[in-house]
N, C-alpha and C. Protein backbone atom coordinates (compact mmCIF):
# COMPACT_ATOMS: atom_id res chain seq x y z
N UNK A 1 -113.92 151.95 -85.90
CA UNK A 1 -115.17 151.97 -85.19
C UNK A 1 -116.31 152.14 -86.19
N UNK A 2 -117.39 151.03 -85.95
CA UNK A 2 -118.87 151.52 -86.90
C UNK A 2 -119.58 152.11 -86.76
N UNK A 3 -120.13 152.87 -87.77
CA UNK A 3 -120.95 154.24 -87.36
C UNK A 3 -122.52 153.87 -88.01
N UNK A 4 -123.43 154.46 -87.41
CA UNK A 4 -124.96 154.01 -88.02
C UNK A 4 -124.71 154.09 -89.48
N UNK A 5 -124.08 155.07 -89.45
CA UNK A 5 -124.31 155.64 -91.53
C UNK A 5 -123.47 154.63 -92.28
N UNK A 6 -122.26 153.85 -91.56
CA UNK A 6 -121.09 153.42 -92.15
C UNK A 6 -122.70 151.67 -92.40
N UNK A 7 -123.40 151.53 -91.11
CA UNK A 7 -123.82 150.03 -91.19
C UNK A 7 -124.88 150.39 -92.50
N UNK A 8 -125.90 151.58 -92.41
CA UNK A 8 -127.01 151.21 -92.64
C UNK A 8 -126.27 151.43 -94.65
N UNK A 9 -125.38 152.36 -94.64
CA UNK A 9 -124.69 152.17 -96.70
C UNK A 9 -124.37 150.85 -96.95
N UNK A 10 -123.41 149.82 -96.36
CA UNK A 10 -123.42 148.62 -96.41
C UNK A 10 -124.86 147.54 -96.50
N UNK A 11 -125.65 147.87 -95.82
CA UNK A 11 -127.12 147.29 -95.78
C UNK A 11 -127.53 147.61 -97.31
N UNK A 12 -127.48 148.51 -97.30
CA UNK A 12 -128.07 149.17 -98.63
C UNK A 12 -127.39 148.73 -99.91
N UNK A 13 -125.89 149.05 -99.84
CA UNK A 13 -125.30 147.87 -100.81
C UNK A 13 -125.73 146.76 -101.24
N UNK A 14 -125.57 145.93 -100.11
CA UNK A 14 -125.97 144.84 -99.84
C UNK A 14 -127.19 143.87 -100.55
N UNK A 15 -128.30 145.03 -100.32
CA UNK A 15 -129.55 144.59 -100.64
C UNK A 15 -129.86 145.16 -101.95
N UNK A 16 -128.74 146.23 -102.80
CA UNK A 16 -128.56 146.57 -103.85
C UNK A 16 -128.29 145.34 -104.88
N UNK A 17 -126.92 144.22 -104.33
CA UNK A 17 -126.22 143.43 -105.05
C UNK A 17 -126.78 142.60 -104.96
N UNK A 18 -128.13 142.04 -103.67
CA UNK A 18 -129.10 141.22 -104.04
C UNK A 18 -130.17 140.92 -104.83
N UNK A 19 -130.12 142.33 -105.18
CA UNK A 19 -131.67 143.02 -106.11
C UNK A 19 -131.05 142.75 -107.50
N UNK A 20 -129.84 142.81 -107.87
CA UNK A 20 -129.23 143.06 -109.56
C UNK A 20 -128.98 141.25 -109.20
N UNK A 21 -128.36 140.24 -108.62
CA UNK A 21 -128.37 139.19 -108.96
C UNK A 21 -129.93 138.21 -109.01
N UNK A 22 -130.46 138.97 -107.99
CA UNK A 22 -131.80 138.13 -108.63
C UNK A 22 -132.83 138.55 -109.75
N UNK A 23 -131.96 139.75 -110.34
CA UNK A 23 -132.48 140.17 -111.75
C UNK A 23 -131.55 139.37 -113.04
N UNK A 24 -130.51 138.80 -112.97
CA UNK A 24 -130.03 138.63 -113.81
C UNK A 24 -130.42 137.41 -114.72
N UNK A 25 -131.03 136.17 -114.00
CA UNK A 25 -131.73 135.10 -114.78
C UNK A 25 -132.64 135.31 -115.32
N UNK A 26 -133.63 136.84 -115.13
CA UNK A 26 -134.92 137.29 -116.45
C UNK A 26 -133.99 137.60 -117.39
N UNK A 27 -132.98 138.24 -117.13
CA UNK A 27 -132.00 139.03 -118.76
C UNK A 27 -132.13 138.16 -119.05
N UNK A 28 -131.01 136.87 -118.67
CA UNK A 28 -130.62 135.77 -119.34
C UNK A 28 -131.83 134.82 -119.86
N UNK A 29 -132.72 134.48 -119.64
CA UNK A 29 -133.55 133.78 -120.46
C UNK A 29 -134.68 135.11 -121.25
N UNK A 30 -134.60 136.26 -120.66
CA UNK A 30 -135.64 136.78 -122.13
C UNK A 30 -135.03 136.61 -123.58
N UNK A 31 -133.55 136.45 -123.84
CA UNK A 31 -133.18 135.93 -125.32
C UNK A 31 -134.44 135.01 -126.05
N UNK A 32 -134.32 134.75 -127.01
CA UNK A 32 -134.77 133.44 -128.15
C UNK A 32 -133.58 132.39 -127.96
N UNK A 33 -133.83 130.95 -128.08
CA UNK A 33 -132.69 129.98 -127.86
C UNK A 33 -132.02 129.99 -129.32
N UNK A 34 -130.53 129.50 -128.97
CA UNK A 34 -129.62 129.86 -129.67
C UNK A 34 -129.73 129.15 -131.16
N UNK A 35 -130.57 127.80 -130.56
CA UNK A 35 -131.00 126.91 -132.03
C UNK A 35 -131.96 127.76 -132.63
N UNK A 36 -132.60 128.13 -132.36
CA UNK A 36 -134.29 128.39 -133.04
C UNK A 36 -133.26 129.50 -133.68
N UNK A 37 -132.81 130.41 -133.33
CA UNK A 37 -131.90 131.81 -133.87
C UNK A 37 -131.18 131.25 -135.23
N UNK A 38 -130.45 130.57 -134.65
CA UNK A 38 -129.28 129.81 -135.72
C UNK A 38 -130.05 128.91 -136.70
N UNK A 39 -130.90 128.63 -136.56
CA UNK A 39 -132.06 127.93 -137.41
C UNK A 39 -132.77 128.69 -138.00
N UNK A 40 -133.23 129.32 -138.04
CA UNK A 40 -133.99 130.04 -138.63
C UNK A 40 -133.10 131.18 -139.37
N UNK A 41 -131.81 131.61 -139.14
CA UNK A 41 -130.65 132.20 -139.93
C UNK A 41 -130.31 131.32 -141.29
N UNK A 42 -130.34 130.07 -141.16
CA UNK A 42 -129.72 129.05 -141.71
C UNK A 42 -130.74 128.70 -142.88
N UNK A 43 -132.13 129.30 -142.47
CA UNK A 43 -133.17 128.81 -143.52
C UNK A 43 -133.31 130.12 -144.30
N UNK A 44 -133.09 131.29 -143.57
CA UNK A 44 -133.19 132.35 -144.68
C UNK A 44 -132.05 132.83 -145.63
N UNK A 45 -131.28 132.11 -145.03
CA UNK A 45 -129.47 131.97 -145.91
C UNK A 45 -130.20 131.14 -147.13
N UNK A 46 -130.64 129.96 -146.66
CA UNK A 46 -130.88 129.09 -148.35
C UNK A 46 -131.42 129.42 -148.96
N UNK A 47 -132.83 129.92 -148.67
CA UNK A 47 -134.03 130.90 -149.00
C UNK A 47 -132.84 131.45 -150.09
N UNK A 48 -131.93 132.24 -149.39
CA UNK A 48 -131.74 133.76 -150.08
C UNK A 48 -131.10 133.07 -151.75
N UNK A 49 -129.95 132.23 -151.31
CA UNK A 49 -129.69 131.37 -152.25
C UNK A 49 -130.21 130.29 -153.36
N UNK A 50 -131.45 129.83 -152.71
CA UNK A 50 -132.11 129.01 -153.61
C UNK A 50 -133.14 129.58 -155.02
N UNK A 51 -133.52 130.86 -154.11
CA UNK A 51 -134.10 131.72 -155.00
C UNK A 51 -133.97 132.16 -156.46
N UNK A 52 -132.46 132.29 -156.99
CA UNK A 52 -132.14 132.70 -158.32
C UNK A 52 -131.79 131.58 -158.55
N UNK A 53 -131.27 130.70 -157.86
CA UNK A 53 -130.88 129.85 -158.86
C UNK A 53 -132.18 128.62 -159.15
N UNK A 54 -132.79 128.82 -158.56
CA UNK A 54 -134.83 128.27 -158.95
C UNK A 54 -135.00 129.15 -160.44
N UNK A 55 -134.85 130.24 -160.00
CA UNK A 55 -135.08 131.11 -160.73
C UNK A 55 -134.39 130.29 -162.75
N UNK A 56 -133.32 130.64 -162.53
CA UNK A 56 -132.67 130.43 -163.48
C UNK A 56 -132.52 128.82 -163.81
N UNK A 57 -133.00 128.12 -162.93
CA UNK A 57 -132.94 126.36 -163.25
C UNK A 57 -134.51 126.47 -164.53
N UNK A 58 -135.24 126.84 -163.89
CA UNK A 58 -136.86 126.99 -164.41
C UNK A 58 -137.06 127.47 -166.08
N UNK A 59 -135.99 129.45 -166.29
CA UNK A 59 -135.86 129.41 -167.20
C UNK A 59 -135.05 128.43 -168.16
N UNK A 60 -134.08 127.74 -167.82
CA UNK A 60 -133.18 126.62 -168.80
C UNK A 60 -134.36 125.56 -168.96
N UNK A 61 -134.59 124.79 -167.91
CA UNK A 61 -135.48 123.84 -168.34
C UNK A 61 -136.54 123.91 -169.27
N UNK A 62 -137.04 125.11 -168.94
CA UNK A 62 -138.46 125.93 -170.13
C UNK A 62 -137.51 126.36 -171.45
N UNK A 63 -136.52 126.35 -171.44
CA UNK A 63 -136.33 126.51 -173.09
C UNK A 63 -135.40 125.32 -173.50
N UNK A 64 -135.22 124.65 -172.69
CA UNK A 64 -134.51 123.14 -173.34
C UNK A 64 -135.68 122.56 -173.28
N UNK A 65 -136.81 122.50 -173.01
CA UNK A 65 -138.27 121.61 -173.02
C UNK A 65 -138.97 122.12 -174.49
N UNK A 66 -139.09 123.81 -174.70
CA UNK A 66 -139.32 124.51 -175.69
C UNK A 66 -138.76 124.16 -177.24
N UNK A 67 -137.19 124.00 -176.62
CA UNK A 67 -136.66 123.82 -177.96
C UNK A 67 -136.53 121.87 -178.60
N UNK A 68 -137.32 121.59 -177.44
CA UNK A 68 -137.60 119.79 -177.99
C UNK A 68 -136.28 119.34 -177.49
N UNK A 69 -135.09 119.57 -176.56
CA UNK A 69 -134.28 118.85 -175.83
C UNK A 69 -134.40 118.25 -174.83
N UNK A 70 -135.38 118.38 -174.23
CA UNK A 70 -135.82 117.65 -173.05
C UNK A 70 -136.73 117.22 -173.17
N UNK A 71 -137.41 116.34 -172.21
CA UNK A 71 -139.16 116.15 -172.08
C UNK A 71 -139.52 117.01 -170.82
N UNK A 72 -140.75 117.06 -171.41
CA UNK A 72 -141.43 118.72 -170.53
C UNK A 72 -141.68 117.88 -169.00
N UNK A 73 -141.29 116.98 -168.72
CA UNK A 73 -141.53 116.18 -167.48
C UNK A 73 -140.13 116.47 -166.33
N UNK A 74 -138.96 116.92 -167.19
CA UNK A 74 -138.21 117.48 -166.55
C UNK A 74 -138.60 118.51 -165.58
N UNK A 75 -138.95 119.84 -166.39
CA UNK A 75 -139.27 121.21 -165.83
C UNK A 75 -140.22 121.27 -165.03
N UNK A 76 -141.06 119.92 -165.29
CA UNK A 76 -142.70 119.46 -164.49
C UNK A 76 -142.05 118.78 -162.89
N UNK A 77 -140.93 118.44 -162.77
CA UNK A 77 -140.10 117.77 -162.00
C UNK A 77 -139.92 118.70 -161.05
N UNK A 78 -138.87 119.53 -161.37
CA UNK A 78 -137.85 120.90 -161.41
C UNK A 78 -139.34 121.62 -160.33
N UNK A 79 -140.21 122.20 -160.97
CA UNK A 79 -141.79 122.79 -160.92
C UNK A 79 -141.31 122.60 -159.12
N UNK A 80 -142.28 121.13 -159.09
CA UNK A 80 -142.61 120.33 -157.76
C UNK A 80 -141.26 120.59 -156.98
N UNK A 81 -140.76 120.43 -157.64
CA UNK A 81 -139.01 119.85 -156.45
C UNK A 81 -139.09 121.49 -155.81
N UNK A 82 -139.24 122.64 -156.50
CA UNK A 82 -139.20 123.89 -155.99
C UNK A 82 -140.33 124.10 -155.05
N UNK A 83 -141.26 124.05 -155.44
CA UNK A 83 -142.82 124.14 -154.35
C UNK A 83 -142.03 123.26 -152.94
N UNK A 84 -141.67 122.16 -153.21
CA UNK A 84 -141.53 121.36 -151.76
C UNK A 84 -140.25 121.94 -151.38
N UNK A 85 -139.15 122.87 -151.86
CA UNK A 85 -138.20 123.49 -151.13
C UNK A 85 -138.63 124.91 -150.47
N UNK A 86 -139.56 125.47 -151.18
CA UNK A 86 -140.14 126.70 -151.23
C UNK A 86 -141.19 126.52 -149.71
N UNK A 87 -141.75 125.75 -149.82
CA UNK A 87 -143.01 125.17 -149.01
C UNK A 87 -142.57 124.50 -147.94
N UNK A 88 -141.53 124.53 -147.40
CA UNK A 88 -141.37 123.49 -146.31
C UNK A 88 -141.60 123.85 -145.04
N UNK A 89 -141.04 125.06 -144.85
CA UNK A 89 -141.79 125.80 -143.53
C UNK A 89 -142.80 125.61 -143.13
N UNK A 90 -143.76 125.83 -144.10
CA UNK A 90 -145.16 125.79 -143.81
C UNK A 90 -145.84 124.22 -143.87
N UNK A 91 -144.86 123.39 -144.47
CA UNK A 91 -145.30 121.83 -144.54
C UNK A 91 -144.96 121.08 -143.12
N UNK A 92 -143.67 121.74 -142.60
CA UNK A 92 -143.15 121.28 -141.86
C UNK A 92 -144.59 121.72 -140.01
N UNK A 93 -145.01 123.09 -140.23
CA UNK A 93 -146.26 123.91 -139.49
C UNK A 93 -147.02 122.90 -139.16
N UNK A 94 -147.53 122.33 -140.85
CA UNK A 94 -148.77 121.62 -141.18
C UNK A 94 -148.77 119.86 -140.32
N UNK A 95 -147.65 119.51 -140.69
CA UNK A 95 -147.32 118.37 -139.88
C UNK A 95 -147.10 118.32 -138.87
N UNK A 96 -146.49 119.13 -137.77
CA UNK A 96 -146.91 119.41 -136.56
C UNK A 96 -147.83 119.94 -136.22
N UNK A 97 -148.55 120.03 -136.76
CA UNK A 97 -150.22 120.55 -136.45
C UNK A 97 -151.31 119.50 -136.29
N UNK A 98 -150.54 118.80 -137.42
CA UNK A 98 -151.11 116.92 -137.36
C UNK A 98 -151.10 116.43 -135.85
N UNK A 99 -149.52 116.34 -135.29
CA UNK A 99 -149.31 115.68 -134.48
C UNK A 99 -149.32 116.05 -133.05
N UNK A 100 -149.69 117.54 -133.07
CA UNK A 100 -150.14 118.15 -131.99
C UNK A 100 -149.00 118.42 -131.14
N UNK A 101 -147.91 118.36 -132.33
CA UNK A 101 -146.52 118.95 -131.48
C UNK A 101 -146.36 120.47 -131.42
């Protein structure tokens, strides 16, 4: 047999398990998307890596250019090739800024 108290806890349930499922699609999209995450992981991984060994490409070239084994157009190369690996983030900003993407 149903009792007021037995209907109106069920009601209440009820409108409990309605309240947490129509909360659950804000959880789920307040994240960042999984590319932009994984992308942007992926650029500070190279970052982290490209760094010394820029580093250490720059000093060789500057003393094989120094010691007259190279032409200084190498390291002048080397230079640029780093700025546009270094710089791309912000090149990449700049060009969508162009295009109004």
């Amino acid at each position: 047999m149903r009792t007021l108290g037995s209907d109106i806890r069920r009601n209440w349930t009820f409108g409990l398990l309605i309240l947490l499922v129509a909360a659950t699609p804000d959880l789920a999209l307040a994240q960042a998307s999984p590319f932009l995450t994984g992308a942007t992981s992926l650029q500070s991984n190279i970052l982290a890596w490209a760094t010394p060994i820029a580093v250490i490409l720059v000093m060789a070239l500057g003393i094989m250019a120094m010691a007259n084994r190279i032409s200084w157009g190498w390291p002048m190369a080397a230079m640029v090739g780093i700025a546009v690996v270094f710089g791309a983030p912000q090149m990449v900003t700049w060009i969508r800024g162009m295009f109004g993407v």
